[in-house]
N, C-alpha and C. Protein backbone atom coordinates (compact mmCIF):
# COMPACT_ATOMS: atom_id res chain seq x y z
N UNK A 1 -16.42 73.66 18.59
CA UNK A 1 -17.11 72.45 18.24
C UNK A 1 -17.38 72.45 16.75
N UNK A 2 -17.15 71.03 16.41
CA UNK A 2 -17.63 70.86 14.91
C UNK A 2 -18.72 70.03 14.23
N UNK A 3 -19.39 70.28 13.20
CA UNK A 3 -20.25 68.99 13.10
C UNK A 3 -19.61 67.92 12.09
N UNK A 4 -20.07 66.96 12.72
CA UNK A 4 -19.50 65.97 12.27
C UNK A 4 -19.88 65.21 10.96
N UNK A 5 -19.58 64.28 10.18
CA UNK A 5 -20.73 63.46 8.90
C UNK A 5 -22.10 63.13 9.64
N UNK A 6 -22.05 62.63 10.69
CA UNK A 6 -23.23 62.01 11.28
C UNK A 6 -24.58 62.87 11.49
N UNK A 7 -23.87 64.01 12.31
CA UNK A 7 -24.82 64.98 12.82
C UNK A 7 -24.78 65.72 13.76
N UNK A 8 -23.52 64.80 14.66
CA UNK A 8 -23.47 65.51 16.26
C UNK A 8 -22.30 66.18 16.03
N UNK A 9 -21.99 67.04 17.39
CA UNK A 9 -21.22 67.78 17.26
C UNK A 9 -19.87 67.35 18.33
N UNK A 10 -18.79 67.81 17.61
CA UNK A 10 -17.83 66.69 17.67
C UNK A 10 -17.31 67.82 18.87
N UNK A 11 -16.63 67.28 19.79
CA UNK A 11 -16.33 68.42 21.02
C UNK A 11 -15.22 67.70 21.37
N UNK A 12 -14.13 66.90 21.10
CA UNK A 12 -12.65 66.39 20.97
C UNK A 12 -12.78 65.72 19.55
N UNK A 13 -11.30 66.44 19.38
CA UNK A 13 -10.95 65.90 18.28
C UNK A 13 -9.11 65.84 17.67
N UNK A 14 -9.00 64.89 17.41
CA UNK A 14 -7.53 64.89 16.80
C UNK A 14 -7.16 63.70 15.77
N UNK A 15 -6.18 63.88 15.25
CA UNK A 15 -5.95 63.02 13.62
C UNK A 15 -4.08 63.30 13.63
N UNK A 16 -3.49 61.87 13.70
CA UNK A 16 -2.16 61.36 13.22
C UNK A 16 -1.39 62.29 14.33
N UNK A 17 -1.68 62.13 15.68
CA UNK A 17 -0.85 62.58 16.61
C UNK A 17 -0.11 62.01 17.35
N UNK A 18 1.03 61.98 17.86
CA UNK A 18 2.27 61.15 18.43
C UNK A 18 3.06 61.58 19.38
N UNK A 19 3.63 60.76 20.44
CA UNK A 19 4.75 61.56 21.21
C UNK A 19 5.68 60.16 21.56
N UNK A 20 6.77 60.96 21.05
CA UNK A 20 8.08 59.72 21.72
C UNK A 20 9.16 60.56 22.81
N UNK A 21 9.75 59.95 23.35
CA UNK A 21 10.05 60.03 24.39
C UNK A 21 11.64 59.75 24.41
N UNK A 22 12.82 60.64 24.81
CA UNK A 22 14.38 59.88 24.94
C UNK A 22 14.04 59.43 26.58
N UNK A 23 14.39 57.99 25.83
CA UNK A 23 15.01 56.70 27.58
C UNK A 23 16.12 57.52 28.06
N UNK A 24 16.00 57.91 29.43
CA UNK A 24 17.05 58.39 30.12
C UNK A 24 18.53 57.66 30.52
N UNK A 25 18.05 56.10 30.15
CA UNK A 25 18.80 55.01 30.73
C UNK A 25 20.05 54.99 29.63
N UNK A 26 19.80 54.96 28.16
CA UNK A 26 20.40 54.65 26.72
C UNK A 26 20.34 55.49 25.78
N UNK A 27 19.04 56.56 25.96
CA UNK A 27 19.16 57.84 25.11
C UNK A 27 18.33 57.21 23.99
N UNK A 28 17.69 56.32 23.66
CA UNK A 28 17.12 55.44 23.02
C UNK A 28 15.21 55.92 23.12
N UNK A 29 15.07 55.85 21.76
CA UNK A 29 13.83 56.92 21.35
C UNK A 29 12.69 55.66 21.96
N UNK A 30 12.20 56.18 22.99
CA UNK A 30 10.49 55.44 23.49
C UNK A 30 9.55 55.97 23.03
N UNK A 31 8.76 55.58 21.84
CA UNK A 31 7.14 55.85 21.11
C UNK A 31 6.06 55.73 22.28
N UNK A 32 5.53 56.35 22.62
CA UNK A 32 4.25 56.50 23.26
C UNK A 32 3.11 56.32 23.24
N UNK A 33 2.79 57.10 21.89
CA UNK A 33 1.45 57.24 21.11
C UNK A 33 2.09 57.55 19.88
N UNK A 34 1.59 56.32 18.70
CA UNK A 34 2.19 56.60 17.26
C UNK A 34 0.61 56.61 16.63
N UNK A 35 0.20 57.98 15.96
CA UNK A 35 -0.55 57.84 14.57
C UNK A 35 -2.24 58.13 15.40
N UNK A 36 -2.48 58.47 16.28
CA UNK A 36 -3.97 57.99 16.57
C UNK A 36 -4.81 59.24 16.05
N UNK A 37 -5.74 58.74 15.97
CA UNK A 37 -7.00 59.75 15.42
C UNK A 37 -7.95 59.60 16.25
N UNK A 38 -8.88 60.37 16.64
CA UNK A 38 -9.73 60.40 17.57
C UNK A 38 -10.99 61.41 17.44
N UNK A 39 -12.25 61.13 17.78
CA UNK A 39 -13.34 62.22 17.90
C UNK A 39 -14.37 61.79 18.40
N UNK A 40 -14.58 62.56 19.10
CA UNK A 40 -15.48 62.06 20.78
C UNK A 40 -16.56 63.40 20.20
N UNK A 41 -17.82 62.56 20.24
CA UNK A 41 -19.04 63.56 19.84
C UNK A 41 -19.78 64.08 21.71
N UNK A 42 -20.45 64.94 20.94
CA UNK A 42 -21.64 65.47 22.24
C UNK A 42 -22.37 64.28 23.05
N UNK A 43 -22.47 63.82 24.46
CA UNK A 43 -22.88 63.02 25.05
C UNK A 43 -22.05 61.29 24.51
N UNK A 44 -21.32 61.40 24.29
CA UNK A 44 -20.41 60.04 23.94
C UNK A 44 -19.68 59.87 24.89
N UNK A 45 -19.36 58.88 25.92
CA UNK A 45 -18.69 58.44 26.35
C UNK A 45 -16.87 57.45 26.03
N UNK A 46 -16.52 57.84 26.30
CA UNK A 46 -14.87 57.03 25.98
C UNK A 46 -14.57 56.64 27.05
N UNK A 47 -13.58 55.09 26.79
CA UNK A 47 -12.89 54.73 27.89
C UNK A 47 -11.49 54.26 27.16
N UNK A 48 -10.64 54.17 27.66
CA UNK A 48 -9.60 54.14 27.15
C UNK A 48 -8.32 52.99 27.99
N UNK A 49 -8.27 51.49 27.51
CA UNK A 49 -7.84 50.67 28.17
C UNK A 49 -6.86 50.05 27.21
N UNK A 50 -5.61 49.63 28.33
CA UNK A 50 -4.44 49.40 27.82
C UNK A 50 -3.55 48.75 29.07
N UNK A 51 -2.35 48.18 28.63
CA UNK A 51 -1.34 47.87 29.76
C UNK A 51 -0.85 48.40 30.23
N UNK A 52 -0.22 48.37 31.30
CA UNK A 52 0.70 49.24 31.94
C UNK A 52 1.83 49.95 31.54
N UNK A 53 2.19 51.35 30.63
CA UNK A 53 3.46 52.26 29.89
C UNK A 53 2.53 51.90 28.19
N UNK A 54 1.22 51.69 28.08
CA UNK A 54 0.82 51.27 26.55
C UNK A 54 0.45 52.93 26.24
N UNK A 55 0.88 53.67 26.94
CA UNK A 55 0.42 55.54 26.99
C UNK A 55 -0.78 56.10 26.79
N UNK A 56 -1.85 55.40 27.41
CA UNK A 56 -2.86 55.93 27.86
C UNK A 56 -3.10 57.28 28.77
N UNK A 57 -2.25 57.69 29.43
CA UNK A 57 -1.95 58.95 30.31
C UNK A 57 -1.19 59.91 29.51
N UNK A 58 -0.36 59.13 28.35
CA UNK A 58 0.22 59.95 27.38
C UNK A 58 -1.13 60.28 26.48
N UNK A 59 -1.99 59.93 26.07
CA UNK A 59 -2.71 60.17 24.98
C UNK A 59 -3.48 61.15 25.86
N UNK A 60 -4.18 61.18 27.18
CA UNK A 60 -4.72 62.09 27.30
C UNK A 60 -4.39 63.54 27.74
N UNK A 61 -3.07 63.27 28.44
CA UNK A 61 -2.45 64.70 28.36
C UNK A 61 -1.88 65.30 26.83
N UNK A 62 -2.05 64.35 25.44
CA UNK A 62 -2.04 64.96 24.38
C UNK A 62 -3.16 65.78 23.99
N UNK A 63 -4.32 64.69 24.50
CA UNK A 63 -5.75 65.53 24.03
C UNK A 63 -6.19 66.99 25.08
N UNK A 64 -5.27 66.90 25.90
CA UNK A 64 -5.85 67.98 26.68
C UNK A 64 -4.68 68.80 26.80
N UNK A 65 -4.26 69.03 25.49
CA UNK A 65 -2.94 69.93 25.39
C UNK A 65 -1.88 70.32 26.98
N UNK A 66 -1.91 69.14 27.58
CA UNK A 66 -0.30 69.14 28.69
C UNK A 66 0.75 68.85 28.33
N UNK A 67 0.68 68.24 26.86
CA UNK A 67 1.99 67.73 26.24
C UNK A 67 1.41 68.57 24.86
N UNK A 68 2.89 68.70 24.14
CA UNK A 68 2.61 68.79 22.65
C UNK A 68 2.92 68.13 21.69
N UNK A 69 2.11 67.44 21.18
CA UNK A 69 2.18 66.51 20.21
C UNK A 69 3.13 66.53 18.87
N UNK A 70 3.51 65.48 18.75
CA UNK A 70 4.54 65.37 17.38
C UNK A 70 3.74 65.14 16.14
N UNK A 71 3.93 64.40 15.03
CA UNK A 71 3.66 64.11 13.73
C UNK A 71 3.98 63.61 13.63
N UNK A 72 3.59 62.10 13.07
CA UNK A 72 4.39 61.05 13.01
C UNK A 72 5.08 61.16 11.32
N UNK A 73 6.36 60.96 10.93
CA UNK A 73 6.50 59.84 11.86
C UNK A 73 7.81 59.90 12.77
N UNK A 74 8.00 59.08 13.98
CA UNK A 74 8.80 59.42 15.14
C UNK A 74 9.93 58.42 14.55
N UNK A 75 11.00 59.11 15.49
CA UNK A 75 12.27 58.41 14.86
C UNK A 75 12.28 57.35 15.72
N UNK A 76 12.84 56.15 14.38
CA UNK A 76 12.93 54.61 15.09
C UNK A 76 11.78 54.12 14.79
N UNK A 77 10.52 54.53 14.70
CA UNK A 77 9.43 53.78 14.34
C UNK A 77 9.41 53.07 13.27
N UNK A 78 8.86 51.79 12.90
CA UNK A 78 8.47 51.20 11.87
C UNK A 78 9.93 51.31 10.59
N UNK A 79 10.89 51.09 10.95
CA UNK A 79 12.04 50.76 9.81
C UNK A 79 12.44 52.29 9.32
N UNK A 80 11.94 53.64 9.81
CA UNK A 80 12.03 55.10 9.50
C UNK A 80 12.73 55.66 10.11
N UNK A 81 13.41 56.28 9.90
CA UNK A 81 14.96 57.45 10.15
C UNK A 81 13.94 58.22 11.27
């Protein structure tokens, strides 16, 4: 745990983390989670809402190290090799 600017102590935390994905269909790079930063203090609640494939299940198996996260930036994103 860390303390944070505020005061509390920060007990998740992550900064510019990403995961893309090869489409099995075309081989064609699927972004998941591009760039997010995150920090969830002591007694803070999060909820985390999105559409259906917007990788909400991806972001939290990032934060709870089941996946390992990339660096963005991911190939194909935003006009980038």
């Amino acid at each position: 745990m860390v303390q944070s600017n505020h005061g509390t102590r920060t007990l998740t935390a992550c900064a510019h983390v990403g995961k893309s994905f090869t489409n099995c269909h075309d081989a064609e790079r699927v972004v998941a989670v591009d760039d997010v930063q995150l920090d969830v203090a002591a007694a803070e609640f999060l909820g985390i809402v999105g559409a259906s494939g917007s990788g909400k299940s991806t972001l939290l198996w990032l934060v709870n190290r089941l996946l390992d996260p990339q660096r963005p930036p991911h190939a194909g994103t935003q006009g980038r090799p």
